[in-house]
Every structure is written in structure tokens, then in C-alpha cells.
Protein backbone atom coordinates (compact mmCIF):
# COMPACT_ATOMS: atom_id res chain seq x y z
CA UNK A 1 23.22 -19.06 7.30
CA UNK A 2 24.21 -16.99 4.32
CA UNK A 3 21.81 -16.27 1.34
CA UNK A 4 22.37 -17.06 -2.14
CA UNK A 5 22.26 -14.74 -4.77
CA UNK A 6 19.14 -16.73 -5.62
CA UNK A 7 17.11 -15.97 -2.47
CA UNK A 8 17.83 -12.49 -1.93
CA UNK A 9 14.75 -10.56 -2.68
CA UNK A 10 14.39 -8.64 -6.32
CA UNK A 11 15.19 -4.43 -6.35
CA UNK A 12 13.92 -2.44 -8.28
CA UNK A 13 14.21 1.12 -9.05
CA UNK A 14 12.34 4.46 -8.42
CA UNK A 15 13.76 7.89 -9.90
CA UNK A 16 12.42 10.84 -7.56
CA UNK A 17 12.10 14.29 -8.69
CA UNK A 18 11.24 17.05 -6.41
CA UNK A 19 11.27 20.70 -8.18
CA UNK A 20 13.57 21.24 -11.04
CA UNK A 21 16.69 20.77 -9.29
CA UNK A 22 16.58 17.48 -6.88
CA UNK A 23 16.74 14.32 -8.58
CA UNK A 24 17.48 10.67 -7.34
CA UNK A 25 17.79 7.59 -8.20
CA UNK A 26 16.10 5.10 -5.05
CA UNK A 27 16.50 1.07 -4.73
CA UNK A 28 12.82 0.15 -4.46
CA UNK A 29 11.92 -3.11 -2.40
CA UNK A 30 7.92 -2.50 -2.48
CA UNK A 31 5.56 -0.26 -4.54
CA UNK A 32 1.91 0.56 -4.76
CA UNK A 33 -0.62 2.72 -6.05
CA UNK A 34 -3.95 3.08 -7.16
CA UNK A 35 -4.42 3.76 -11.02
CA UNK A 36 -5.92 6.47 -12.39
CA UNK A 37 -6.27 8.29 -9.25
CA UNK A 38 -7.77 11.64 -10.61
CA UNK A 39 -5.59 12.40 -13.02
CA UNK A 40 -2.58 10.17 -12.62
CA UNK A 41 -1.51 7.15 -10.81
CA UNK A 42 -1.44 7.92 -6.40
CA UNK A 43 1.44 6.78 -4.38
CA UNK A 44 -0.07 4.50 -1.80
CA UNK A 45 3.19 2.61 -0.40
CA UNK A 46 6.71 3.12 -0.79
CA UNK A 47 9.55 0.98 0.39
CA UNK A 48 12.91 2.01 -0.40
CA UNK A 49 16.95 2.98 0.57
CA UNK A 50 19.13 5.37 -0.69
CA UNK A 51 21.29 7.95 0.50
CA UNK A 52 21.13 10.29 3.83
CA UNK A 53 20.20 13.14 1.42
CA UNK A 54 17.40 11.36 -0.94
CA UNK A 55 15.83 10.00 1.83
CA UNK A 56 16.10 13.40 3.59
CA UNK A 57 14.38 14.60 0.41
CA UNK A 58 12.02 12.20 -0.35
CA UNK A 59 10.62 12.76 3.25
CA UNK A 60 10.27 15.78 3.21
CA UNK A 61 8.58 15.87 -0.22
CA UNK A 62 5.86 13.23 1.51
CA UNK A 63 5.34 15.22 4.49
CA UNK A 64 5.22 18.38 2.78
CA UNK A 65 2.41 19.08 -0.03
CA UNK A 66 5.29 19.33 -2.29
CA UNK A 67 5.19 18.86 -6.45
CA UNK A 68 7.17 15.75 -6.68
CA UNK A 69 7.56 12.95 -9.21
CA UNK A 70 8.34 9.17 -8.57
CA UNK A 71 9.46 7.22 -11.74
CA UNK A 72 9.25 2.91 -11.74
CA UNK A 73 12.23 2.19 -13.41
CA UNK A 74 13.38 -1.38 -13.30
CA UNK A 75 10.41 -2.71 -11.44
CA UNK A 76 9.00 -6.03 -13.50
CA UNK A 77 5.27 -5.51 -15.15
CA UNK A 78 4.90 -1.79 -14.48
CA UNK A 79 5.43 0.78 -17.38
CA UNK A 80 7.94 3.68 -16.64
CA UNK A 81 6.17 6.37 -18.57
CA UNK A 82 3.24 6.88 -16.46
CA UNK A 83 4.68 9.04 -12.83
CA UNK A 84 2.92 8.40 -9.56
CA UNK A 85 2.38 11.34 -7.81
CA UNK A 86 1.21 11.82 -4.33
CA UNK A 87 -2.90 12.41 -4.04
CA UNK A 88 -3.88 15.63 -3.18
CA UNK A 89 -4.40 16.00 0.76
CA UNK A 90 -2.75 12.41 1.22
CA UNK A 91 -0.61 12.47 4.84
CA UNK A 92 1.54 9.39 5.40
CA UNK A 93 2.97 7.45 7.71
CA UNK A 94 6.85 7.63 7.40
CA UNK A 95 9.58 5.06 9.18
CA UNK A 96 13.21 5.85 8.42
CA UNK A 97 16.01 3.71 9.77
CA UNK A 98 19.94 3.56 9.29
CA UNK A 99 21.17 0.60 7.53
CA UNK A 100 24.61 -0.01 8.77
CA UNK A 101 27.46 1.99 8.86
CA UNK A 102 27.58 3.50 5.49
CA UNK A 103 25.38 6.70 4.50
CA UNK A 104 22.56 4.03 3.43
CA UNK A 105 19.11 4.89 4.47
CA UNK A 106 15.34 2.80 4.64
CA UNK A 107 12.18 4.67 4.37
CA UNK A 108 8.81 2.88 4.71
CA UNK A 109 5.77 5.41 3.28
CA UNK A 110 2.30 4.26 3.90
CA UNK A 111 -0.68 6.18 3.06
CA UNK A 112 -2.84 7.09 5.90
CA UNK A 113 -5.96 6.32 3.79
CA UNK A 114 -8.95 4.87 5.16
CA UNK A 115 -9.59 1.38 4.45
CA UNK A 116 -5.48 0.65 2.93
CA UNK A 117 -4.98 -2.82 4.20
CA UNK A 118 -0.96 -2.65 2.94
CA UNK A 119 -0.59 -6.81 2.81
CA UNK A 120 -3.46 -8.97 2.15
CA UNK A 121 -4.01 -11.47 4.78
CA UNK A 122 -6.90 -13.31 6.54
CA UNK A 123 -5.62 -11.25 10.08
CA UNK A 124 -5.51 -8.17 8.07
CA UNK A 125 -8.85 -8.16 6.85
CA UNK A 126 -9.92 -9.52 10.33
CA UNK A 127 -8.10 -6.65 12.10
CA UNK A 128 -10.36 -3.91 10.00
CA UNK A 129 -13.64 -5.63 10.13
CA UNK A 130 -12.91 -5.99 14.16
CA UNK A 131 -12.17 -1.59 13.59
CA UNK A 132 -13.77 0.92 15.85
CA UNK A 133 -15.14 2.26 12.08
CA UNK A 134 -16.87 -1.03 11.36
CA UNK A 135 -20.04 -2.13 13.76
CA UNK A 136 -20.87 -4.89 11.54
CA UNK A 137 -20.60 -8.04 14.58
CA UNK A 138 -18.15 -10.31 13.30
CA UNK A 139 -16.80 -14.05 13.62
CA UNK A 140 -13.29 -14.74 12.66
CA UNK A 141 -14.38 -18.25 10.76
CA UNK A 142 -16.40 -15.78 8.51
CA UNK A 143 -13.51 -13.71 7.36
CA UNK A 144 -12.76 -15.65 4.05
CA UNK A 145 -16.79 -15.48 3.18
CA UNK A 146 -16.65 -11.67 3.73
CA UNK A 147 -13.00 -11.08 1.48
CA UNK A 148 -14.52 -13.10 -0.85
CA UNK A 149 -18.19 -11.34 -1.11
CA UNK A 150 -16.40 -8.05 -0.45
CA UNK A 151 -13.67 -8.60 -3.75
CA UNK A 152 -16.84 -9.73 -6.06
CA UNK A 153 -18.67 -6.42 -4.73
CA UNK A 154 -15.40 -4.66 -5.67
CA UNK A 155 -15.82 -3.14 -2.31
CA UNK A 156 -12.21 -4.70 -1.41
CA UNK A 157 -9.83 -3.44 -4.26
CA UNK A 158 -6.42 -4.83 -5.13
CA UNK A 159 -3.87 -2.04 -5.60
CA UNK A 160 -1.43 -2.24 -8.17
CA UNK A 161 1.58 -3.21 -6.74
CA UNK A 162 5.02 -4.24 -6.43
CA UNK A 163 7.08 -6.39 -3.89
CA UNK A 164 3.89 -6.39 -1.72
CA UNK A 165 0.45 -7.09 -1.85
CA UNK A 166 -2.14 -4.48 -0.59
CA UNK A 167 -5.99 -4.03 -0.88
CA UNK A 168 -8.28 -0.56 -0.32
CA UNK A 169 -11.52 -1.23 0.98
CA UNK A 170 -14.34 0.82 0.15
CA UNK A 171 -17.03 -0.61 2.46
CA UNK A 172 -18.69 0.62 5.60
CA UNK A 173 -20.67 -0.83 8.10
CA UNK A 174 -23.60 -1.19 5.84
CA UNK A 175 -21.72 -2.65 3.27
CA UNK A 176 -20.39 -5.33 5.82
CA UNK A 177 -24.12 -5.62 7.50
CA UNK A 178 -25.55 -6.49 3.59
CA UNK A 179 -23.06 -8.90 3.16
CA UNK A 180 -23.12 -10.73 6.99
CA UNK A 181 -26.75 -10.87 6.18
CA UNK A 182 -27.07 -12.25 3.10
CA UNK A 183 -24.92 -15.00 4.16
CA UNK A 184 -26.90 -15.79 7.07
CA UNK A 185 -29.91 -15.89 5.23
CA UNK A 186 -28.14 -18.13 2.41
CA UNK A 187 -26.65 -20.49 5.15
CA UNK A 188 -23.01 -19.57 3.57
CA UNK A 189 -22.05 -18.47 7.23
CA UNK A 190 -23.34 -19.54 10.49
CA UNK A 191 -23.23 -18.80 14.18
CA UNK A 192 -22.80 -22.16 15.73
């Protein structure tokens, strides 16, 4: 079956600028970041397809520590004029692929930053709170008590984002234990 012009997903656009001289133009599919991290806005996922040599340079500007700039352009609800930059120290994780025969490449960029849940989903969350990193004992019919108790804490944080829809969670184990707790004691969540 053939798509429609209709149903093919929406691209956007990123400009990339690494140094003075490199400068490219990228078809974004998905976008996030955190506002105001430090000083400006931090690259937390990037989806996008370009050319052999822009994604050559893009990846090496996210592996390496090095001053780059990413530009939204063309990307509905998000203002061009403030950069994302990558967060000091941030490492990603970084999946290139071919995409057919012409000199048209895919890179996926996720942040490798503790508690970035990249799509919010009931599995997701489940996933993490079932984490070597959280001890907090768990049921999976209590997952949509905890999201819930964990985004009016502001403990689970939706990114702003773009063609995806990711979360950071700030919580540990005693954050999780509080909540678990309380709900027992409140009869929200139970154990039979």
C-alpha cells in the first residue's frame, strides 16, 4: 500500500553549525530538549537525515565535546531564535543508517542521561521503575498511579519536544518508596 501525501509524517528542519566554517541544513523527524538548561536550551534527542558529510559532521560534533549550534527551523510551535546546544559532559547514544541508494543518511541521537524516558508510555515508565537504579518493589497495575503522582510531584518532567514525546525523571528510590507508600496507606493502590 502506498501513502498519501496526507499520511506521510511532517519534517521539519534543523540548521547545524559546527565552528565557523561547517554549516548544514538537516530534515528533522523528532526533536527534544530541556529548556533553560544552564544557560540555554540542551539537546536531549535528535532524529534526522541528511547528507554522508552532515551526518559525518553532526556525529562527530555529538561525540566530540565540540562548540556546535543546532537551529529549529521549520519545526511547528518552537521559536528559531533560541539554539540548543549540547549540555556540558552530555555523551550520547548515536545510530546511523543508509537510506537507500542515494548519499542520504539517518542519525538517531539520544542522550545518555539518567532518568530520559525518550517516548512516554505505560511500558516505558514500567521498564525504569523495574531498573537496577530503582529498589522501590513494584506492580505493573500501579504504573498509571505512580506516572500520575510522579508528574504532580514534577518528579517526571515532560521535555519539550517535537515529533516525539519524552519525559526526564528526577526521582530515586525514595522518591518512588514515598509515593508506593502513600498510596498504600490511602488505599489508591493495592496488593491483591
Amino acid at each position: 500500500m502506498t501513502q498519501t501525501t496526507s499520511e506521510l509524517p511532517e519534517v521539519g528542519k534543523i540548521l547545524f553549525a559546527s565552528g565557523d566554517a561547517a554549516r548544514y541544513t538537516l530534515h528533522c523527524s523528532a526533536v527534544a530538549y530541556q529548556r533553560n538548561y544552564e544557560d540555554h536550551d540542551g539537546l536531549m534527542i535528535l532524529s534526522v537525515a541528511g547528507t554522508s558529510t552532515a551526518i559525518k559532521s553532526l556525529n562527530a560534533a555529538l561525540l566530540a565535546d565540540a562548540k556546535a549550534r543546532y537551529t529549529l527551523d521549520d519545526i511547528p510551535g518552537h521559536s528559531r531564535h533560541n539554539p540548543l546546544k549540547r549540555p556540558a559532559g552530555t555523551k550520547y547514544r548515536i545510530r546511523k543508517a543508509k537510506l537507500g541508494a542515494l548519499n542520504t543518511w539517518h542519525l538517531l541521537a539520544v542522550a545518555d542521561t539518567p532518568g530520559l524516558i525518550p517516548n512516554l508510555t505505560d511500558d516505558a515508565i514500567w521498564r525504569v521503575l523495574t531498573s537496577d537504579e530503582i529498589t522501590t518493589p513494584v506492580l505493573r497495575k500501579w504504573v498509571p498511579y505512580v506516572s500520575q503522582r510522579l508528574f504532580a510531584n514534577r518528579q517526571l518532567v515532560k521535555l519539550h519536544a517535537w515529533g516525539c514525546s519524552p519525559v526526564l525523571l528526577t526521582a530515586d528510590s525514595d522518591g518512588i518508596d514515598a509515593i508506593v507508600s502513600q498510596g498504600l496507606k490511602e488505599g489508591e493502590i493495592g496488593i491483591s
